[in-house]
PDB file of N, CA and C in Angstrom:
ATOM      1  N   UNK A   1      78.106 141.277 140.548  1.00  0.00           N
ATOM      2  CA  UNK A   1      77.890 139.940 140.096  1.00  0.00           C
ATOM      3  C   UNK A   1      79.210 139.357 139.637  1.00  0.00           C
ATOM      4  N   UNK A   2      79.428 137.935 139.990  1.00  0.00           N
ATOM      5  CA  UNK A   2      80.780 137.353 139.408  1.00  0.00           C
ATOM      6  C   UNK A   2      80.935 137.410 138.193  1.00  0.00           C
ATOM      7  N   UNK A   3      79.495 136.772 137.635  1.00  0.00           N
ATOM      8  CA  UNK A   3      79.480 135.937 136.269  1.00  0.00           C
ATOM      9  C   UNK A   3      78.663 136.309 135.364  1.00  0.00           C
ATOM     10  N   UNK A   4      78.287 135.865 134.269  1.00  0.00           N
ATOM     11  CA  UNK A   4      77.334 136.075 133.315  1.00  0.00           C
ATOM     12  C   UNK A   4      77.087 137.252 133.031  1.00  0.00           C
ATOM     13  N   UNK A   5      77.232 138.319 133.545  1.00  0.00           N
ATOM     14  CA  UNK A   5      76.610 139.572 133.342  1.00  0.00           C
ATOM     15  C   UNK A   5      77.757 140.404 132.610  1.00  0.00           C
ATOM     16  N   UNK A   6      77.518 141.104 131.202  1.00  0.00           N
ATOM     17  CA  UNK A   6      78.051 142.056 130.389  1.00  0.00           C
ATOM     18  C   UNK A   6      77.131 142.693 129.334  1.00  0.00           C
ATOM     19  N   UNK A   7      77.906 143.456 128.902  1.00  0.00           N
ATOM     20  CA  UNK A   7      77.348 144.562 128.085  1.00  0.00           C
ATOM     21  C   UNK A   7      77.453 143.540 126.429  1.00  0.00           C
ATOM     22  N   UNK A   8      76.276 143.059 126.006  1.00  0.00           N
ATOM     23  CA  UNK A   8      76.549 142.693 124.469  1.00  0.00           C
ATOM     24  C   UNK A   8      77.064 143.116 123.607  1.00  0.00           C
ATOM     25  N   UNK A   9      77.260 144.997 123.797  1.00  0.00           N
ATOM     26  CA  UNK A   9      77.757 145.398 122.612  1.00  0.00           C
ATOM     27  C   UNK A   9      79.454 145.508 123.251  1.00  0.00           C
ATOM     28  N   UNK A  10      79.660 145.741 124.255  1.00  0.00           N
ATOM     29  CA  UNK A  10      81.336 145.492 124.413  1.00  0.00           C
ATOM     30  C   UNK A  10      82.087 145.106 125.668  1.00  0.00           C
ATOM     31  N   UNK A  11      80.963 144.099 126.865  1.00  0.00           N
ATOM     32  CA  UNK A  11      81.521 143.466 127.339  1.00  0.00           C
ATOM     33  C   UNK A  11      81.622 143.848 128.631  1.00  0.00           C
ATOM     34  N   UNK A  12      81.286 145.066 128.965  1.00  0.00           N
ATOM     35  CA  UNK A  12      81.266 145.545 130.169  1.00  0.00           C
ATOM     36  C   UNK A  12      80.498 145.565 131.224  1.00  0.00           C
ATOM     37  N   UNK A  13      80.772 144.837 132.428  1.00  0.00           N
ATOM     38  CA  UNK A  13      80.042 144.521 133.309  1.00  0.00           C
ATOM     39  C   UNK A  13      79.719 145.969 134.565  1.00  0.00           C
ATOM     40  N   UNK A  14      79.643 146.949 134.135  1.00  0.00           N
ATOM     41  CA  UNK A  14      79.728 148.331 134.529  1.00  0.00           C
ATOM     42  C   UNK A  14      78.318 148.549 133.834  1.00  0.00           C
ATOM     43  N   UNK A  15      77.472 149.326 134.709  1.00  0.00           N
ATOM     44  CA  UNK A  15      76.064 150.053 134.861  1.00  0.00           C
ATOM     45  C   UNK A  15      75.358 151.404 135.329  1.00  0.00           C
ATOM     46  N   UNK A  16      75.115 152.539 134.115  1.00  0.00           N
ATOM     47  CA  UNK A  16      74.753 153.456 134.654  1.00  0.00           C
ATOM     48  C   UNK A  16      73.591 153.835 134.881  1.00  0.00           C
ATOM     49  N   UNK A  17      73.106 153.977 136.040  1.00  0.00           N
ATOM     50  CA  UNK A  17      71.988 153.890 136.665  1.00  0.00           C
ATOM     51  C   UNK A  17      71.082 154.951 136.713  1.00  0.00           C
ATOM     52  N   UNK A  18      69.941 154.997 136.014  1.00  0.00           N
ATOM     53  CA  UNK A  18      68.881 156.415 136.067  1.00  0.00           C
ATOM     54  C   UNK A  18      68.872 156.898 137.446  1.00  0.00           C
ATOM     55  N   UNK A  19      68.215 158.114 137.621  1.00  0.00           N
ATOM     56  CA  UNK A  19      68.554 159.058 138.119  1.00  0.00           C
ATOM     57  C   UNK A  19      67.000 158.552 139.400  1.00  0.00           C
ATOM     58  N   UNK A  20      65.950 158.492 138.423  1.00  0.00           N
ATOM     59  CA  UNK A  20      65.222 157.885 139.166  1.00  0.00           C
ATOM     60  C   UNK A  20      64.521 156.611 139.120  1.00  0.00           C
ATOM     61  N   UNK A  21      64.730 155.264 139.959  1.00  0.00           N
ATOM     62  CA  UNK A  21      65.112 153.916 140.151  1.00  0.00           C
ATOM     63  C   UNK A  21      63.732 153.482 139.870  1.00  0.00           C
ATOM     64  N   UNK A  22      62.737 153.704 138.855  1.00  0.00           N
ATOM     65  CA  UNK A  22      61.710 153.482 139.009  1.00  0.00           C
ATOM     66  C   UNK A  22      61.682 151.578 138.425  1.00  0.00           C
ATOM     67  N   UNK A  23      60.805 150.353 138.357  1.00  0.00           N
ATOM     68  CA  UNK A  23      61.036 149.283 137.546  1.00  0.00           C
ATOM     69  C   UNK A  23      61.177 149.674 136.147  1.00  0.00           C
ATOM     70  N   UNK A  24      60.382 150.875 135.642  1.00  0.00           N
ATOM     71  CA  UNK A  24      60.543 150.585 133.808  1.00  0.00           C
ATOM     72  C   UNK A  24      61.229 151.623 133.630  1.00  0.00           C
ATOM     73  N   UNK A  25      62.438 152.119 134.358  1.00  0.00           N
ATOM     74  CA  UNK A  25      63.796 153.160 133.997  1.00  0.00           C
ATOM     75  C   UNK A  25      64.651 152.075 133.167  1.00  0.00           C
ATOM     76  N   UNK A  26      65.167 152.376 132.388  1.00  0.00           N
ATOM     77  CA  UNK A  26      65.938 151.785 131.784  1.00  0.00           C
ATOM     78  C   UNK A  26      67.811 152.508 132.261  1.00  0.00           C
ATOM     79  N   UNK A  27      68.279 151.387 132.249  1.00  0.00           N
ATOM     80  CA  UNK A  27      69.472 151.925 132.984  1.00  0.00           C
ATOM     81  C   UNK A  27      70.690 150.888 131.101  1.00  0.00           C
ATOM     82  N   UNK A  28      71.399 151.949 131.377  1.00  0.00           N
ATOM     83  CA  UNK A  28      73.086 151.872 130.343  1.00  0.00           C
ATOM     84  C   UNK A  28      74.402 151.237 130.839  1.00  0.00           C
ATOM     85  N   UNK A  29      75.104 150.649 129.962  1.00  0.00           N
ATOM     86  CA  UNK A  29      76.304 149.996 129.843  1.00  0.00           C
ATOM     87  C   UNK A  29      76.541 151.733 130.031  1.00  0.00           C
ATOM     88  N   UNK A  30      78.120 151.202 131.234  1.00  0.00           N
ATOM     89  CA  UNK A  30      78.416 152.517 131.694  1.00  0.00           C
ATOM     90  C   UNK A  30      79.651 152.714 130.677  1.00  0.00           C
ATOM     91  N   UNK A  31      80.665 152.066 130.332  1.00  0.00           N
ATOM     92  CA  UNK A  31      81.203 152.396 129.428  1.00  0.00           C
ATOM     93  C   UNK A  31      81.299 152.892 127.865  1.00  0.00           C
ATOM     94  N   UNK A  32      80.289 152.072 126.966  1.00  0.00           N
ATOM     95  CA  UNK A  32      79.503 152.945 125.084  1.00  0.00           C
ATOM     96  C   UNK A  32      78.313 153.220 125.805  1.00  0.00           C
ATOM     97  N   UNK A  33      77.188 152.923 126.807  1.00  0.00           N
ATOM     98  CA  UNK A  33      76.175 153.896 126.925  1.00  0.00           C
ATOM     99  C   UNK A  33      75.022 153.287 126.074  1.00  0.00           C
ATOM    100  N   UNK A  34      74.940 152.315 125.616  1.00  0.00           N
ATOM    101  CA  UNK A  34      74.193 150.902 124.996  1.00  0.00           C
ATOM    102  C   UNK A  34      73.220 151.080 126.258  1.00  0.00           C
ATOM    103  N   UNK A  35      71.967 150.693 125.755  1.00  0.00           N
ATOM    104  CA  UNK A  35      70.129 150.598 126.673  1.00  0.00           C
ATOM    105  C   UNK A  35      70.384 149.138 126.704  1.00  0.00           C
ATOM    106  N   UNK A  36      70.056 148.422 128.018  1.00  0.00           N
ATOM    107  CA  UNK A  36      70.309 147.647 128.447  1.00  0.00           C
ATOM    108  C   UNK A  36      69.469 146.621 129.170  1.00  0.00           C
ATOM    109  N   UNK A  37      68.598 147.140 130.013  1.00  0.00           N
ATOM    110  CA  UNK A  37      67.291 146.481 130.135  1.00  0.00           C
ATOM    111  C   UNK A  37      66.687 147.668 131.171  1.00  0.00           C
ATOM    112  N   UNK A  38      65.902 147.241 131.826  1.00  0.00           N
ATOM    113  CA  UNK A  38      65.176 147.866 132.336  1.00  0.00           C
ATOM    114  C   UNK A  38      65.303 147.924 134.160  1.00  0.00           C
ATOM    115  N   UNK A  39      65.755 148.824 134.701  1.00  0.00           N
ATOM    116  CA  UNK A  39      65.973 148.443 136.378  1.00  0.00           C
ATOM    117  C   UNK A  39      65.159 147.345 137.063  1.00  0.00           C
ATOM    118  N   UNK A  40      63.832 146.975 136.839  1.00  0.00           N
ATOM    119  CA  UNK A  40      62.921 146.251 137.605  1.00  0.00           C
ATOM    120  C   UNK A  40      63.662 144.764 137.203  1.00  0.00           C
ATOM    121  N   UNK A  41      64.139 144.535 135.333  1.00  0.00           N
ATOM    122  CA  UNK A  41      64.548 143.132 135.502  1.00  0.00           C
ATOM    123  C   UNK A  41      66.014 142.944 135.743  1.00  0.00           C
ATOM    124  N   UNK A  42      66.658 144.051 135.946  1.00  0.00           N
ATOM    125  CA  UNK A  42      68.145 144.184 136.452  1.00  0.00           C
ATOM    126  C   UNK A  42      68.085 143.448 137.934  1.00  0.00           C
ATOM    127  N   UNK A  43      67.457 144.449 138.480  1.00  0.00           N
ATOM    128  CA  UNK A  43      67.362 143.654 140.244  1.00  0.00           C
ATOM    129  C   UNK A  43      67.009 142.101 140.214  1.00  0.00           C
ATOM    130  N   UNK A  44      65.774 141.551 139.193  1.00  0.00           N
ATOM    131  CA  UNK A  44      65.613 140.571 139.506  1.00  0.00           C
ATOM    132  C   UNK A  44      66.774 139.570 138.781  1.00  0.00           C
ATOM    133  N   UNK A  45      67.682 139.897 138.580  1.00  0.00           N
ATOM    134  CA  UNK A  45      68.833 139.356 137.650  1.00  0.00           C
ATOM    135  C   UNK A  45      69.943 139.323 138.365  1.00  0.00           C
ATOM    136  N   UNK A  46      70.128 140.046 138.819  1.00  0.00           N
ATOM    137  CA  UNK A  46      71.153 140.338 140.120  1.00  0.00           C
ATOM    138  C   UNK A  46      71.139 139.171 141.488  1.00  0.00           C
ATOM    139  N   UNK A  47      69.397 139.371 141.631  1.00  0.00           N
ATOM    140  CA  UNK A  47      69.145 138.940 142.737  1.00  0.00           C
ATOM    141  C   UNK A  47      68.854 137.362 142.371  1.00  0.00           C
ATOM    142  N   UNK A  48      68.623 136.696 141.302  1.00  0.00           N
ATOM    143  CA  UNK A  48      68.712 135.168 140.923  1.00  0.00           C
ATOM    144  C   UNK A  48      69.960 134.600 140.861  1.00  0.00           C
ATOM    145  N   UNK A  49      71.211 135.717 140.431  1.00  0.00           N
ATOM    146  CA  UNK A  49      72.633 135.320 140.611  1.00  0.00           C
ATOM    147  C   UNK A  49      72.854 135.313 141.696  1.00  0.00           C
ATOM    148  N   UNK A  50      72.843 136.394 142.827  1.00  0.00           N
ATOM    149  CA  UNK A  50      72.935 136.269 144.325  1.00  0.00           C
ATOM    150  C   UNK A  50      72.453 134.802 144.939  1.00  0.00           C
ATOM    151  N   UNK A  51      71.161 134.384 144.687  1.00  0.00           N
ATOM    152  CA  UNK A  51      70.692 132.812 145.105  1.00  0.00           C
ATOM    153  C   UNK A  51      71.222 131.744 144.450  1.00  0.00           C
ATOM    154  N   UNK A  52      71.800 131.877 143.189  1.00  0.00           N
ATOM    155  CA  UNK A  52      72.753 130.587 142.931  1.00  0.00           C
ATOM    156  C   UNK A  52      73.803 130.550 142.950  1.00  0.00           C
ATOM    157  N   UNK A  53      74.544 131.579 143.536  1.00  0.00           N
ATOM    158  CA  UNK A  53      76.201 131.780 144.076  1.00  0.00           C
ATOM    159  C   UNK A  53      75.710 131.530 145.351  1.00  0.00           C
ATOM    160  N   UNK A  54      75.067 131.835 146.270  1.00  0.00           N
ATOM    161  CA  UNK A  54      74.970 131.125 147.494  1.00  0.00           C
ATOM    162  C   UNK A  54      74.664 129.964 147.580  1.00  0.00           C
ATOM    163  N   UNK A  55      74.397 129.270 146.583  1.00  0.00           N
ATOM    164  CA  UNK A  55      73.527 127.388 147.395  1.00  0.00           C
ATOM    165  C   UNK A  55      74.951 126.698 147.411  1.00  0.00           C
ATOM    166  N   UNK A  56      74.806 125.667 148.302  1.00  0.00           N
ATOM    167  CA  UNK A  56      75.709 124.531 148.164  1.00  0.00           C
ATOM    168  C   UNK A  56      75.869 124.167 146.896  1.00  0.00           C
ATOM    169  N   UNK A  57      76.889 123.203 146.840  1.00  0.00           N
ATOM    170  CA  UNK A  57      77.201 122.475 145.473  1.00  0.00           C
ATOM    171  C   UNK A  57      76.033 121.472 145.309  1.00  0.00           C
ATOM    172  N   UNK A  58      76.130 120.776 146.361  1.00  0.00           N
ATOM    173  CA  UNK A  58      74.896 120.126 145.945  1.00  0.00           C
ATOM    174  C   UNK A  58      73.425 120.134 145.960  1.00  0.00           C
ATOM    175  N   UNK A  59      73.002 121.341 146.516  1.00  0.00           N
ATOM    176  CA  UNK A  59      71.760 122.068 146.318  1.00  0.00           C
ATOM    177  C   UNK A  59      71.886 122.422 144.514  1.00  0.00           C
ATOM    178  N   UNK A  60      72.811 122.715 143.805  1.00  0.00           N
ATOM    179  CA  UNK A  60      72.925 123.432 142.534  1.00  0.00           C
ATOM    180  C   UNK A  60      72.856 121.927 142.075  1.00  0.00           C
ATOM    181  N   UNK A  61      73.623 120.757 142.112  1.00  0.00           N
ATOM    182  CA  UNK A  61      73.099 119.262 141.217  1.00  0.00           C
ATOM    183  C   UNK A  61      71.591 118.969 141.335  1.00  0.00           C
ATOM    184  N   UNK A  62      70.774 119.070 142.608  1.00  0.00           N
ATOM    185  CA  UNK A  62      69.667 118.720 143.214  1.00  0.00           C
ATOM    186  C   UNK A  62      68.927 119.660 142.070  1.00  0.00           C
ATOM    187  N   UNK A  63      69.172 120.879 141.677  1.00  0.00           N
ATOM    188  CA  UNK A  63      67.770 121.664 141.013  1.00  0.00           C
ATOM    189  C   UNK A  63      67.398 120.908 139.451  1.00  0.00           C
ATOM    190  N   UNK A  64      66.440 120.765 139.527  1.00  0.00           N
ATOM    191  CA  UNK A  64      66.477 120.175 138.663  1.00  0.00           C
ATOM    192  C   UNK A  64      65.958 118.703 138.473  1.00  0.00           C
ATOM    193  N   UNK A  65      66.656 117.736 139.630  1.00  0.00           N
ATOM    194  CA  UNK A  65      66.694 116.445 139.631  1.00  0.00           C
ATOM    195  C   UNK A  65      65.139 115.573 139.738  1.00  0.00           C
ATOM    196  N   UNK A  66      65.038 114.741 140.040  1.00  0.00           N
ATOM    197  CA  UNK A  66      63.913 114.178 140.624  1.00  0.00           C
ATOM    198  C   UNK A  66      63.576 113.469 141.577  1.00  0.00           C
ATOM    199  N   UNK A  67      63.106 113.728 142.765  1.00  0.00           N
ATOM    200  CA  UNK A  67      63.330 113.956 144.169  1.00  0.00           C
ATOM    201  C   UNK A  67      63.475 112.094 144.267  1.00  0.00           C
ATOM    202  N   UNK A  68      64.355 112.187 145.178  1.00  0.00           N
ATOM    203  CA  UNK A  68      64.495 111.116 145.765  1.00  0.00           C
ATOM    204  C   UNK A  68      63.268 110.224 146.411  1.00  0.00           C
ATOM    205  N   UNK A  69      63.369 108.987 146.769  1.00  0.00           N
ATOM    206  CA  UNK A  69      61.747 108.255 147.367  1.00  0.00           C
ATOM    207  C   UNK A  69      62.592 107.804 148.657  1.00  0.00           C
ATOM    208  N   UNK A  70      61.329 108.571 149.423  1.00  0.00           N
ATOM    209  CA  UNK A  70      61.794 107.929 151.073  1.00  0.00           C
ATOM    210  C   UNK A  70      62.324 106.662 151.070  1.00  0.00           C
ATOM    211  N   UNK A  71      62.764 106.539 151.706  1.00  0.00           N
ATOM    212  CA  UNK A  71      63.560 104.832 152.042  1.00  0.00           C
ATOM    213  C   UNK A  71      62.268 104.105 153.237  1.00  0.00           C
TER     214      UNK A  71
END
C-alpha cells in the first residue's frame, strides 16, 4: 500500500502474517509485534486502497457528488 497504512504504536507499514490465513487470525506490526487487526479486515483494507489508487482523478471528485441531470 502507498498510503495510510502504519503501525499506531510505531509507524511501521511492515506485517507479520499468521501462519494460518484464516479471516479472524490476527496478524502483527512486523517490527514491536503490536496486534493489529484481524487478516479478514486487512484484505478488505488493502483491497479498498487498491480501488482508490486506481480510479481516475476525476472518478475520485465524482464520489461523493450529486449526479449530474441529463441535458
Amino acid at each position: 500500500m502507498r498510503s495510510g497504512f502504519g503501525c499506531e504504536s510505531c509507524g511501521s507499514p511492515g506485517v507479520r502474517l499468521p501462519a494460518d490465513l484464516t479471516d479472524d487470525a490476527m496478524i502483527q506490526c512486523d517490527r514491536c509485534g503490536c496486534t493489529l487487526m484481524a487478516w479478514g479486515a486487512f484484505k478488505r483494507r488493502v483491497e479498498a486502497q487498491e480501488a482508490a489508487d486506481t480510479r481516475e482523478p476525476a472518478e475520485r471528485r465524482a464520489v461523493g457528488a450529486a449526479p449530474q441531470a441529463a441535458r
